[in-house]
C-alpha atoms as a PDB file:
ATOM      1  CA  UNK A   1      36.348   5.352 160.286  1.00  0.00           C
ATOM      2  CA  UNK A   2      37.133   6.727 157.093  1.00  0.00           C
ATOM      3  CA  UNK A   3      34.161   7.335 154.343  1.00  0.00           C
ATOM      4  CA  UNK A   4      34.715   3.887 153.130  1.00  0.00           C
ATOM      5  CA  UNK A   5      31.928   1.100 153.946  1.00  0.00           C
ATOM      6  CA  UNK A   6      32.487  -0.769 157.000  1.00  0.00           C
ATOM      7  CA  UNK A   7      32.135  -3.585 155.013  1.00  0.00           C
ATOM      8  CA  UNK A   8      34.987  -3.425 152.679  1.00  0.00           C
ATOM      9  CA  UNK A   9      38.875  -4.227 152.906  1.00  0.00           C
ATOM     10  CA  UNK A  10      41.035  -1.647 151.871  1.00  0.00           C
ATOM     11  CA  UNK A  11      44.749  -2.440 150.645  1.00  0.00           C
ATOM     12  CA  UNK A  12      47.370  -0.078 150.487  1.00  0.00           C
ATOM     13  CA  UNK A  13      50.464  -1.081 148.019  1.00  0.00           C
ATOM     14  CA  UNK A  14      53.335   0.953 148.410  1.00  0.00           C
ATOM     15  CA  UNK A  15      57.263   0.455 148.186  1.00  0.00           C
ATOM     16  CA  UNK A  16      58.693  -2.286 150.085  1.00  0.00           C
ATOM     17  CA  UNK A  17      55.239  -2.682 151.979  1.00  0.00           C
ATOM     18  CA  UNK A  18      51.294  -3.680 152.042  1.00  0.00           C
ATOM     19  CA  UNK A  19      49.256  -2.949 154.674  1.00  0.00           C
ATOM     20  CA  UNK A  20      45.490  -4.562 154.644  1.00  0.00           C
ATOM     21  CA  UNK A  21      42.975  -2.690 157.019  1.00  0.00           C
ATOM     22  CA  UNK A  22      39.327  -3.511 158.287  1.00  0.00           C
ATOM     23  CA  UNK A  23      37.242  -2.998 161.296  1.00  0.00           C
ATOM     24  CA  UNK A  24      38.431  -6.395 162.331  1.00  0.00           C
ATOM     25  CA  UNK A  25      41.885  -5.340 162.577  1.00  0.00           C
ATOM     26  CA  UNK A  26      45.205  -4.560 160.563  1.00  0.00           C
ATOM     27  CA  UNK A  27      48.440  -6.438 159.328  1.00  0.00           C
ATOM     28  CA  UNK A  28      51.127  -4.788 157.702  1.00  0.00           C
ATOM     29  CA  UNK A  29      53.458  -6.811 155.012  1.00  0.00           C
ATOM     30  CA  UNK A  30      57.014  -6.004 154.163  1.00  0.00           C
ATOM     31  CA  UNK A  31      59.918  -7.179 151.918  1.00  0.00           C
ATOM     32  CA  UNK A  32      63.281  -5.588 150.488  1.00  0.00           C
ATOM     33  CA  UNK A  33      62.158  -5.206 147.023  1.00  0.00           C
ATOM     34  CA  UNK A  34      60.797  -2.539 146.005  1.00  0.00           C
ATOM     35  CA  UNK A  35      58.439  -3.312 142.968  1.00  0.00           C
ATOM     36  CA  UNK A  36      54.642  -3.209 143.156  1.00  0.00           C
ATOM     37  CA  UNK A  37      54.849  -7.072 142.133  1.00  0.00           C
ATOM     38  CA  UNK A  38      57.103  -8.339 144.364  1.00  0.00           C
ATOM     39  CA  UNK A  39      53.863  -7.780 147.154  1.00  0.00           C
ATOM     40  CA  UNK A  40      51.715  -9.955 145.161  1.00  0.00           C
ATOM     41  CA  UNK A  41      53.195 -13.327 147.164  1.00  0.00           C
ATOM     42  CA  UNK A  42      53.143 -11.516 150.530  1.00  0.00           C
ATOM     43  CA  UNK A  43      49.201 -10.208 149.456  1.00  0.00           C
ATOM     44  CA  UNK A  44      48.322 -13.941 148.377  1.00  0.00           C
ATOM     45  CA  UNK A  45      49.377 -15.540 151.542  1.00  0.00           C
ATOM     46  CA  UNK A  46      47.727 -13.153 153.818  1.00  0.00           C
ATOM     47  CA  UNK A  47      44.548 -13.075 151.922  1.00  0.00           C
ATOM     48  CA  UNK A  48      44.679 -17.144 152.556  1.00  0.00           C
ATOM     49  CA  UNK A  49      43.257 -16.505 156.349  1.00  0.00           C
ATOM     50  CA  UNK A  50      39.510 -15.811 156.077  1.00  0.00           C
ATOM     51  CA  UNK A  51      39.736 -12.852 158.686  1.00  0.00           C
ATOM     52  CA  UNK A  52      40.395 -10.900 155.443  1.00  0.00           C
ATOM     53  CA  UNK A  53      37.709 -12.741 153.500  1.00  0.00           C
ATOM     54  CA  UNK A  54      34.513 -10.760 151.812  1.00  0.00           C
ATOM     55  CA  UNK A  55      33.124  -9.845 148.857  1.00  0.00           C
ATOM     56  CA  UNK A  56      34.638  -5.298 148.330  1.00  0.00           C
ATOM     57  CA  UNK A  57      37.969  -4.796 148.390  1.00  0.00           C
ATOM     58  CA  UNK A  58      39.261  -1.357 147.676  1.00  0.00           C
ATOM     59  CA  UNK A  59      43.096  -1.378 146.325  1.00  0.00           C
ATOM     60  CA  UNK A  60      44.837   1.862 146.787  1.00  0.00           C
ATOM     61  CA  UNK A  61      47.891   2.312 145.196  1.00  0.00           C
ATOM     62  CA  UNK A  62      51.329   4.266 145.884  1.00  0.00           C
ATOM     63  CA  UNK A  63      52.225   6.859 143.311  1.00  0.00           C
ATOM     64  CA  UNK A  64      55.661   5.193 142.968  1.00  0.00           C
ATOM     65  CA  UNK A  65      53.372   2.714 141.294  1.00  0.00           C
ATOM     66  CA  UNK A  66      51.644   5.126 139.015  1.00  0.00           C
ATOM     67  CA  UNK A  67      52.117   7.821 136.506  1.00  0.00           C
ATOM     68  CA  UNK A  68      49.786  10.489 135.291  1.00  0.00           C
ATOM     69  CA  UNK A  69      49.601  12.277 132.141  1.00  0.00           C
ATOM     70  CA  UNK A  70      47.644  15.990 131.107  1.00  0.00           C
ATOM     71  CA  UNK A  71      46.494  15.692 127.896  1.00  0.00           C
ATOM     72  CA  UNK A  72      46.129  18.700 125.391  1.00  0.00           C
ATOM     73  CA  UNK A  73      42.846  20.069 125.350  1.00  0.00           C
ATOM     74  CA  UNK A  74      40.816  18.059 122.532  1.00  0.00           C
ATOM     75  CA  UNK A  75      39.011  21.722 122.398  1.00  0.00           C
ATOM     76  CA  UNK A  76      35.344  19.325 121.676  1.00  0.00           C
ATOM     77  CA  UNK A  77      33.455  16.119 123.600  1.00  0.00           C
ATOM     78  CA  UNK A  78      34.683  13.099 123.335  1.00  0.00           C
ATOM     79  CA  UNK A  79      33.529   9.483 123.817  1.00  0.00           C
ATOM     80  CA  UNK A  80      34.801   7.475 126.633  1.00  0.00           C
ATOM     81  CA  UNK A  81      36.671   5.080 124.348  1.00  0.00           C
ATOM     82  CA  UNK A  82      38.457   8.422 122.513  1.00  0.00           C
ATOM     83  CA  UNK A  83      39.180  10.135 125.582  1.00  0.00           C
ATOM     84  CA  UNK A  84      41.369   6.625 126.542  1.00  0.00           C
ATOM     85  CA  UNK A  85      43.371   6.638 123.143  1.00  0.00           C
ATOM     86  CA  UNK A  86      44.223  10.645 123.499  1.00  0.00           C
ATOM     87  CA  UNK A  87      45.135   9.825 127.248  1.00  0.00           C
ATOM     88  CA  UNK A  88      47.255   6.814 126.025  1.00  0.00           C
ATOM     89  CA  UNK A  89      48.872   8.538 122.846  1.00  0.00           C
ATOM     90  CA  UNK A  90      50.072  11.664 125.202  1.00  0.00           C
ATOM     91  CA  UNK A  91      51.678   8.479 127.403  1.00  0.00           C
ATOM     92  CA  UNK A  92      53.472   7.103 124.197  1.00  0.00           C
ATOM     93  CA  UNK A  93      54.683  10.774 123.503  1.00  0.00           C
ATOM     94  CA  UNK A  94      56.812  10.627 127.228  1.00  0.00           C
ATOM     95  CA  UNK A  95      57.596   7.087 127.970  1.00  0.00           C
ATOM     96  CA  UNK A  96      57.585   5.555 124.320  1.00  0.00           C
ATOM     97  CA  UNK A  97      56.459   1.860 123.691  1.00  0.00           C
ATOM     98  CA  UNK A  98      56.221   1.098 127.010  1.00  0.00           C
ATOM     99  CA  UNK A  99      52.999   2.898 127.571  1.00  0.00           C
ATOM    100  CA  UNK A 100      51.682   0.621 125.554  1.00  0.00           C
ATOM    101  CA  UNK A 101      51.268  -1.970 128.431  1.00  0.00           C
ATOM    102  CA  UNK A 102      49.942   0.171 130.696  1.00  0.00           C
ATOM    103  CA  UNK A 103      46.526   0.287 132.127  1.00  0.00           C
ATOM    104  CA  UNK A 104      44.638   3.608 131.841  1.00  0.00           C
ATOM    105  CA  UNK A 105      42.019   5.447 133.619  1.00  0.00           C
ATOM    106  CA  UNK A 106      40.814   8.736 132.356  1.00  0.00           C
ATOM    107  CA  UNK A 107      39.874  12.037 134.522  1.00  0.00           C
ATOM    108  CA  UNK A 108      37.454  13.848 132.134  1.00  0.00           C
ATOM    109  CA  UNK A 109      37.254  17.771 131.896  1.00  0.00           C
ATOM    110  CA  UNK A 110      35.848  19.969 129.881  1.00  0.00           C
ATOM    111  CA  UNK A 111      37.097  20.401 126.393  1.00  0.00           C
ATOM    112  CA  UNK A 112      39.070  23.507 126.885  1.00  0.00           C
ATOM    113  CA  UNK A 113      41.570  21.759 128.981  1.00  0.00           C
ATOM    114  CA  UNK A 114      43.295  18.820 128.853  1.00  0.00           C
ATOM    115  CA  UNK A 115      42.344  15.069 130.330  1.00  0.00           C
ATOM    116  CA  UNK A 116      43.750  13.624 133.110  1.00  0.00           C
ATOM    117  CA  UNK A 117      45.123   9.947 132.933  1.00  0.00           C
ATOM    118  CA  UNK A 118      46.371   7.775 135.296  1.00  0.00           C
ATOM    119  CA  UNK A 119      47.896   4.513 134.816  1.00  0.00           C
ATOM    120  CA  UNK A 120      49.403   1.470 136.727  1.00  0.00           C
ATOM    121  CA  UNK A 121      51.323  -1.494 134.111  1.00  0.00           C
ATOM    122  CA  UNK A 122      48.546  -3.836 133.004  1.00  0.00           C
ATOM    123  CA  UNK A 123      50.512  -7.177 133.489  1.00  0.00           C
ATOM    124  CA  UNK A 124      50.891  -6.008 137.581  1.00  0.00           C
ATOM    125  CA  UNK A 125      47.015  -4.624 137.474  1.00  0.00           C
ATOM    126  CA  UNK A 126      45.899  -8.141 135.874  1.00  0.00           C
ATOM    127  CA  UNK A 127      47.862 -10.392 138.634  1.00  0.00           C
ATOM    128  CA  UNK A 128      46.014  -8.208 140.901  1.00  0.00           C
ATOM    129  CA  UNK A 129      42.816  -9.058 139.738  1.00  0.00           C
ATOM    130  CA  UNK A 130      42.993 -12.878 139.446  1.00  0.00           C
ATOM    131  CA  UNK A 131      44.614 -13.008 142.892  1.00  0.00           C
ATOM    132  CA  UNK A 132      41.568 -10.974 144.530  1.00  0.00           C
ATOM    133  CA  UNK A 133      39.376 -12.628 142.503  1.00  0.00           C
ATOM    134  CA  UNK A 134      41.275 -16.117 143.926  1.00  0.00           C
ATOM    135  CA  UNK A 135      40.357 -15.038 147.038  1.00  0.00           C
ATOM    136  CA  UNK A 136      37.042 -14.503 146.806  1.00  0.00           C
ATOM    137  CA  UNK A 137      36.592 -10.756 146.150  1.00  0.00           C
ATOM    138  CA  UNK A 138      33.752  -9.527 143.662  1.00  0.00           C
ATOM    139  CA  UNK A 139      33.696  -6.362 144.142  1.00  0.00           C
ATOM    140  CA  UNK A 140      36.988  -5.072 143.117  1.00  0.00           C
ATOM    141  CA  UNK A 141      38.132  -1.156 142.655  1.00  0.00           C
ATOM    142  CA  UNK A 142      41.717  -0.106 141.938  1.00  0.00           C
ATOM    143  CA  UNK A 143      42.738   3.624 142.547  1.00  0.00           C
ATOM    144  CA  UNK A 144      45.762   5.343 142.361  1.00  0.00           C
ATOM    145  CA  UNK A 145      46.266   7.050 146.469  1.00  0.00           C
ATOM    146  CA  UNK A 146      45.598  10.552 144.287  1.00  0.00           C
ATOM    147  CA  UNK A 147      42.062   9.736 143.607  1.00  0.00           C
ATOM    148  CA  UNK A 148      41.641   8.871 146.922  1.00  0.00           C
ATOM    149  CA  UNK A 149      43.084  11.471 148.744  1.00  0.00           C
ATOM    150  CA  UNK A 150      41.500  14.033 146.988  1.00  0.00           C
ATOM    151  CA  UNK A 151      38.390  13.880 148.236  1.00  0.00           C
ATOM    152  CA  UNK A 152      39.960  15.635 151.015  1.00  0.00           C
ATOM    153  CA  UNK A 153      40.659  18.456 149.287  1.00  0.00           C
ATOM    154  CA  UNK A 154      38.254  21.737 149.955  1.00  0.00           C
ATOM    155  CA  UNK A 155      35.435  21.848 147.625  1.00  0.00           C
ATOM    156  CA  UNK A 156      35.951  24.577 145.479  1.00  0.00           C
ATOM    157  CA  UNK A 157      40.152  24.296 145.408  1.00  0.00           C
ATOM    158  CA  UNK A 158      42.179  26.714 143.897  1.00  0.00           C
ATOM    159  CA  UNK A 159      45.938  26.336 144.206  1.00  0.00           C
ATOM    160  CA  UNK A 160      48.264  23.690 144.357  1.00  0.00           C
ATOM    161  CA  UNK A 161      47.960  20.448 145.747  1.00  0.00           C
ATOM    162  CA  UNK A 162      51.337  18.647 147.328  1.00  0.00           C
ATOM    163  CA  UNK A 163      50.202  15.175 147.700  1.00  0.00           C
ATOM    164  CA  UNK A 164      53.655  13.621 150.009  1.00  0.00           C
ATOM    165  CA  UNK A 165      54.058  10.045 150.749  1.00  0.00           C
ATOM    166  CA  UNK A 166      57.610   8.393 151.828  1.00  0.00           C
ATOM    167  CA  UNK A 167      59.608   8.907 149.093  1.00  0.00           C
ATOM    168  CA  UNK A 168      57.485  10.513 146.293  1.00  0.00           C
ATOM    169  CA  UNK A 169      55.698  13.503 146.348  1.00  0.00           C
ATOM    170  CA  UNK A 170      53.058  14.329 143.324  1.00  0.00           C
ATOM    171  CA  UNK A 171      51.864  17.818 142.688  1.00  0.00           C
ATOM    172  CA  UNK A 172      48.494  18.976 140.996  1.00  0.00           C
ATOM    173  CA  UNK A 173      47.793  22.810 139.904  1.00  0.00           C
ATOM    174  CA  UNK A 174      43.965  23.382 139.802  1.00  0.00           C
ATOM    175  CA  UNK A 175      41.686  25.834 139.208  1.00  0.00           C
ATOM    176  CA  UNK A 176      37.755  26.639 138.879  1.00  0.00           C
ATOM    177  CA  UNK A 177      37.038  22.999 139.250  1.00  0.00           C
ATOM    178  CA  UNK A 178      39.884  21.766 136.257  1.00  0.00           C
ATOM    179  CA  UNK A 179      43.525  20.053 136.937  1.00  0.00           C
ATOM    180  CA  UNK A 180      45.594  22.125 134.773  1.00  0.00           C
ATOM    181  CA  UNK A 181      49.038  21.243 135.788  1.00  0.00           C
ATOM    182  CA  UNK A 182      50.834  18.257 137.750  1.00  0.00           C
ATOM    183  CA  UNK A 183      54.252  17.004 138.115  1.00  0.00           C
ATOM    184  CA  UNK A 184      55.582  13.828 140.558  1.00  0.00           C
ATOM    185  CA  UNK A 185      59.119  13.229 141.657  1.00  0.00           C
ATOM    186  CA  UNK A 186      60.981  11.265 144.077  1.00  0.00           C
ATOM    187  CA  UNK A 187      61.888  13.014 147.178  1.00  0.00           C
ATOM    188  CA  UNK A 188      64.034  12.837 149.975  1.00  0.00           C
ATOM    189  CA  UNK A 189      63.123  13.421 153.984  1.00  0.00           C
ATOM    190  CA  UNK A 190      63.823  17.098 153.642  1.00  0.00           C
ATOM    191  CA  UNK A 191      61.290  17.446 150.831  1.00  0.00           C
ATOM    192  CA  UNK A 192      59.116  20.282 152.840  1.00  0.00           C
ATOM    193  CA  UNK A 193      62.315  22.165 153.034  1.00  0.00           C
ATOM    194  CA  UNK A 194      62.144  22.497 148.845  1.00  0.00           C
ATOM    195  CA  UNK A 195      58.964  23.102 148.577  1.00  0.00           C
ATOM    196  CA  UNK A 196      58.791  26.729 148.158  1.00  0.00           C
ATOM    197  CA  UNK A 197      61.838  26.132 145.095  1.00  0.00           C
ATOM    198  CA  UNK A 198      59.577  23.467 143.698  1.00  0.00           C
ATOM    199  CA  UNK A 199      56.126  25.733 143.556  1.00  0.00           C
ATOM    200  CA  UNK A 200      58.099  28.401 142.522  1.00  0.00           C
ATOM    201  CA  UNK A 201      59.336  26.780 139.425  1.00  0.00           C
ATOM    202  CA  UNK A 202      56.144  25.322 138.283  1.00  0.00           C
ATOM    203  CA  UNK A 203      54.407  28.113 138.956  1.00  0.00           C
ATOM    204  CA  UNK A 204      55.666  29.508 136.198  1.00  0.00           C
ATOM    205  CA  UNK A 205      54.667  26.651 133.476  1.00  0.00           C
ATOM    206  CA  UNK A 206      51.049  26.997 134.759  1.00  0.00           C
ATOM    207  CA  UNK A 207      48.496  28.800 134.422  1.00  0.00           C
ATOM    208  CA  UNK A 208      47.706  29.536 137.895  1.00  0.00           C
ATOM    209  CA  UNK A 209      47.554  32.677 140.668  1.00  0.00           C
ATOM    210  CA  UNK A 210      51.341  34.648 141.190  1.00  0.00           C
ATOM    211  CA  UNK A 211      50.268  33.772 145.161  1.00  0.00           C
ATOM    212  CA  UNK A 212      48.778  30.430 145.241  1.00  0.00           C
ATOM    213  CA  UNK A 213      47.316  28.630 147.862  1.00  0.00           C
ATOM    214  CA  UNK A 214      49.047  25.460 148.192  1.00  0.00           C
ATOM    215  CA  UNK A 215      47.615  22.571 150.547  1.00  0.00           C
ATOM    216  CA  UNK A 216      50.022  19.942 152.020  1.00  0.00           C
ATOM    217  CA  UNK A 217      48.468  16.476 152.467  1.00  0.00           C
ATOM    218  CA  UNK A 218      51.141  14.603 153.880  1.00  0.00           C
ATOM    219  CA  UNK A 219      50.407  10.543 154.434  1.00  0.00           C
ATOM    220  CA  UNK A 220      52.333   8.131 156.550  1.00  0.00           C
ATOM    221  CA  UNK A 221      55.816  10.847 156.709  1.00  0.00           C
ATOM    222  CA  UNK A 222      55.228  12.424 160.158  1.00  0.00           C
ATOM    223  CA  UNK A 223      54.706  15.651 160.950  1.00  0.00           C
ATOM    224  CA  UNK A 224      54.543  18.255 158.750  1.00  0.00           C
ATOM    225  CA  UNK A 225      55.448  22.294 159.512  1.00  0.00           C
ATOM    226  CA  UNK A 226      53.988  25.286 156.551  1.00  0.00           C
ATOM    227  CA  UNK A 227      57.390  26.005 154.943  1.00  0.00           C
ATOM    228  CA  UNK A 228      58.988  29.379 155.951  1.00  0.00           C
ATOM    229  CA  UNK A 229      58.177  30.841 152.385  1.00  0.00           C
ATOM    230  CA  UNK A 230      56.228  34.209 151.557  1.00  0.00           C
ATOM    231  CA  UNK A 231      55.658  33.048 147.630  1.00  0.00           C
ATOM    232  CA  UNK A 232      52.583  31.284 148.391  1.00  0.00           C
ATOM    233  CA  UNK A 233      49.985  30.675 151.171  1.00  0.00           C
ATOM    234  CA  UNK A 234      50.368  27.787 153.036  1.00  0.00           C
ATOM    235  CA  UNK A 235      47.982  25.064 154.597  1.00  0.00           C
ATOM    236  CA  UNK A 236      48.573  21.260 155.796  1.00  0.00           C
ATOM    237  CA  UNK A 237      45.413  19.334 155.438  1.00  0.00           C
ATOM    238  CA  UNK A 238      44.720  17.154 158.982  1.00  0.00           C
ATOM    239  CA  UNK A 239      46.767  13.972 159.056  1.00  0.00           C
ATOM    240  CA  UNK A 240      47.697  11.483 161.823  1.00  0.00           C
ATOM    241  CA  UNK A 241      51.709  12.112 162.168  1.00  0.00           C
ATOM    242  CA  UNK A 242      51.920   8.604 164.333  1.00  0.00           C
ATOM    243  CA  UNK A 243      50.613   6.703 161.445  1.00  0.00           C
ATOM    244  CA  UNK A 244      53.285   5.985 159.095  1.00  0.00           C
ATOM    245  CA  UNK A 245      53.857   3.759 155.325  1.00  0.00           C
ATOM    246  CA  UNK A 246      51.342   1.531 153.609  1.00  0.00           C
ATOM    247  CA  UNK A 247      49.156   1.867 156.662  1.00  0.00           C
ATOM    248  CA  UNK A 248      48.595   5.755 156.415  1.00  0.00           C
ATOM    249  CA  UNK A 249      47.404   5.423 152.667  1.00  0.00           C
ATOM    250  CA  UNK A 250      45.235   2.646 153.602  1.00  0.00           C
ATOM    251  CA  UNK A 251      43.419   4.581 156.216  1.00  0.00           C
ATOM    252  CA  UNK A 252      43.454   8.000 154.200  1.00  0.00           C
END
């Protein structure tokens, strides 16, 4: 059992697939599409059998569905609500006037460094919502799988975090307690292979150690070997290698 309440469902949304977990079983949900609403009509009619039924559902969401943002440092405090519009105007900066329908959550540091954001499209997070909500769910919490899975990280990390899920991977550079530098790409089956390439080259946009420590968290893709790579130090965080899609983030 997971640190999650016993209590509570927990959904995982990913490409192609929704898996719905609880102590009183499992069900996984598929389809060809690939979009993060094209699951909503596969969620709503498996949510209509009251084995699922309660009041805290936890929603935990692929990266494919979500993209983060590092803000420039605003070098001062800021309120919650200015924190959101720097976190949203560094969106508009990369993805233009589509940011604008975005839904944002906001990672605060301290003012020397930058904020982290994290956002999901607000139309898809809002159909969410009123279909839990349908179904009978008041205590609702949306989280990109990043938030989640970090609380597996160790507690004072240093390094670089390569967070891999089928088909994406996202990486976070942090140091003395701050995220100072991330990145997220699609990837392909051979994306351990590339990893030492891939540190290398960000290494050197961040401000981190020469020879990092760089943990591998690796959710629903198998097994997982420490590339064969003297540029950093490696270590793969414990994962079940049978478990694999939707199901592995929901149980992470």
């Amino acid at each position: 059992m997971s640190r999650w309440s016993a209590e509570t469902l927990r959904i995982a949304l990913a490409p192609g697939e929704a898996a719905l977990l609880h102590p009183r079983g499992t069900r996984v949900l598929t389809t060809h599409e690939r979009s993060a609403t094209s699951l909503l009509p596969l969620l709503d009619e498996a949510l209509a059998d009251p084995a699922w039924h309660g009041r805290r559902v936890e929603v935990v969401l692929s990266q494919h569905f979500v993209r983060h943002v590092l803000t420039p440092a605003p070098g001062k405090a800021l309120r919650r609500n200015e924190e959101a519009a720097l976190v949203a105007a560094s969106l508009r900066e990369i993805y233009g006037d589509e940011a604008a329908h975005w839904r944002v959550q906001v990672h605060s540091q301290p003012p020397q460094y930058g904020l982290l954001g994290a956002t999901v499209d607000e139309s898809f997070a809002q159909q969410l919502d009123a279909l839990l909500a349908r179904h009978g769910f008041r205590d609702v919490a949306i989280r990109p799988l990043a938030s989640v899975a970090a609380h597996h990280l160790p507690k004072r990390f240093q390094g670089w975090w390569v967070l891999a899920e089928p088909g994406w991977l996202s990486l976070f550079g942090g140091a003395n307690g701050v995220w100072q530098h991330l990145a997220g790409q699609p990837v392909d089956a051979d994306w351990a292979a590339a990893l030492p390439e891939l540190i290398e080259r960000e290494t050197a946009w961040a401000p981190l150690p020469a020879m990092p420590t760089v943990w591998i968290q690796a959710l629903g893709v198998g097994s997982v070997s420490t590339p064969d790579s003297v540029n950093a130090r490696w270590q793969v965080l414990p994962h079940d290698s049978q478990v694999r899609g939707a199901l592995a983030l929901a149980g992470i």
